[in-house]
Protein backbone atom coordinates (compact mmCIF):
# COMPACT_ATOMS: atom_id res chain seq x y z
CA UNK A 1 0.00 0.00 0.00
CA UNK A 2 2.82 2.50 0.86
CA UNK A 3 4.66 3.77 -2.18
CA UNK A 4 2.56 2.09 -4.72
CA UNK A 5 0.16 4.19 -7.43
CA UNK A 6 -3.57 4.16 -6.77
CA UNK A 7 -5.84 3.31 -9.56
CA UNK A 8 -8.16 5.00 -11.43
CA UNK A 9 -10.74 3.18 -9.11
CA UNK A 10 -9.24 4.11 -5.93
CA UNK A 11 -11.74 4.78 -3.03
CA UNK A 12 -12.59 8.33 -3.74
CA UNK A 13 -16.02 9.25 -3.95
CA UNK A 14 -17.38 12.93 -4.28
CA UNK A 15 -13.98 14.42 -3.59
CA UNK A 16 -13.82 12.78 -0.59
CA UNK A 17 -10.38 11.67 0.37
CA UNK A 18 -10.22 8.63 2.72
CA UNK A 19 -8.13 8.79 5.67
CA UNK A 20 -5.89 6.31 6.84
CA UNK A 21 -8.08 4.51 9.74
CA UNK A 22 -10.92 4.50 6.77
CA UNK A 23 -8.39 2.21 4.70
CA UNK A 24 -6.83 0.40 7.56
CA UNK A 25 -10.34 -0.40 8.14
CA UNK A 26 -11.83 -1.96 4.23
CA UNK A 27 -11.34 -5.23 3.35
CA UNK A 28 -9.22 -4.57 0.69
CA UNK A 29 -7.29 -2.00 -0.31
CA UNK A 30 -7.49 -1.19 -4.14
CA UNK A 31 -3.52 -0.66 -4.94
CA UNK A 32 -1.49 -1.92 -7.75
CA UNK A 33 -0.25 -6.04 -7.04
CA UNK A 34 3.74 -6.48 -5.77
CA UNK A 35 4.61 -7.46 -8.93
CA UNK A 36 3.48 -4.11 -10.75
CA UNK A 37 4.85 -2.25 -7.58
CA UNK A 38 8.09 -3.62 -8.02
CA UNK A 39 8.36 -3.57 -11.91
CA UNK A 40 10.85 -0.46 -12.05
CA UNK A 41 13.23 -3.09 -9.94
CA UNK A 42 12.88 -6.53 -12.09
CA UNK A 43 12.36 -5.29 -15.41
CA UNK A 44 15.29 -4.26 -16.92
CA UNK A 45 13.98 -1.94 -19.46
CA UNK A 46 12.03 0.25 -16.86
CA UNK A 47 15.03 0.16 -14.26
CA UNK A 48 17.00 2.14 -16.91
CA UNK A 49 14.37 4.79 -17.82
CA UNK A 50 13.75 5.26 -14.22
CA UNK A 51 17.01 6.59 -12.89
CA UNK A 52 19.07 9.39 -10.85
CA UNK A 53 21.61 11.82 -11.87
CA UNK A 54 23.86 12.97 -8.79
CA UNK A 55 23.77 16.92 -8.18
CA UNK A 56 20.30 16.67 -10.45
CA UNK A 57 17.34 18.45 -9.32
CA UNK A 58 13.82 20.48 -10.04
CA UNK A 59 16.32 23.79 -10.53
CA UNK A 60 19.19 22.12 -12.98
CA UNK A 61 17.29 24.46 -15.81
CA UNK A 62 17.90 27.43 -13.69
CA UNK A 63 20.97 26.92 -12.38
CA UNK A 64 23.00 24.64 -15.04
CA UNK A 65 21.40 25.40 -18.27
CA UNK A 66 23.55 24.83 -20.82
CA UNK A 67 23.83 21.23 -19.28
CA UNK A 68 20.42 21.26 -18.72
CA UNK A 69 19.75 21.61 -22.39
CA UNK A 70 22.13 19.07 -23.62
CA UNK A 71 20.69 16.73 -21.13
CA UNK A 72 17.34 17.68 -22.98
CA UNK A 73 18.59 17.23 -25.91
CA UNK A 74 20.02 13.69 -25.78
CA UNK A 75 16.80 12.98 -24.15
CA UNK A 76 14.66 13.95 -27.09
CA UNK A 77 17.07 12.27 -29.17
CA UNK A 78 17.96 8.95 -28.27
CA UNK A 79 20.85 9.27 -27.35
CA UNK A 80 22.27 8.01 -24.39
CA UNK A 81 22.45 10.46 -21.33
C-alpha cells in the first residue's frame, strides 16, 4: 500500500479523500499487485528509464542550463544520457 500508485478506481467518492483509519479499516485495499509495484526493480527496461543523476534536481534548468539543455537534448534524441 505505501509507495505504490492508486488506480483509477481508488476509493474516492465525491472528492472525498479517505483517511488512513478509513483504509486500515476496508477489506481490501485497491492498490497496484507487488509485482506491478516492483516492476521499475525486475524489469530491466524500466530500471534504466527510471534513474538518478547525482547533483540533479527540479532547478538544474535554472541553475545549469547549458547542461540542462544538452541533457534535454540527448533525451529527445535517443541518445544516451
Amino acid at each position: 500500500m505505501f509507495g505504490r500508485a492508486w488506480p483509477l478506481r481508488a476509493p474516492v467518492r465525491d472528492g472525498i479523500v479517505p483517511t488512513w483509519p478509513e483504509l486500515m479499516d476496508s477489506e481490501s485495499v485497491p492498490c497496484i499487485n507487488d509485482e506491478v509495484a516492483t516492476e521499475w526493480l525486475n524489469n530491466e527496461t524500466v530500471r534504466k528509464a527510471i534513474h538518478a543523476e547525482t547533483g540533479s534536481g527540479h532547478t538544474v534548468p535554472e541553475y545549469k542550463p547549458r547542461e540542462a539543455f544538452d541533457l534535454f537534448s540527448r533525451f529527445l534524441a535517443g541518445k544516451p544520457q
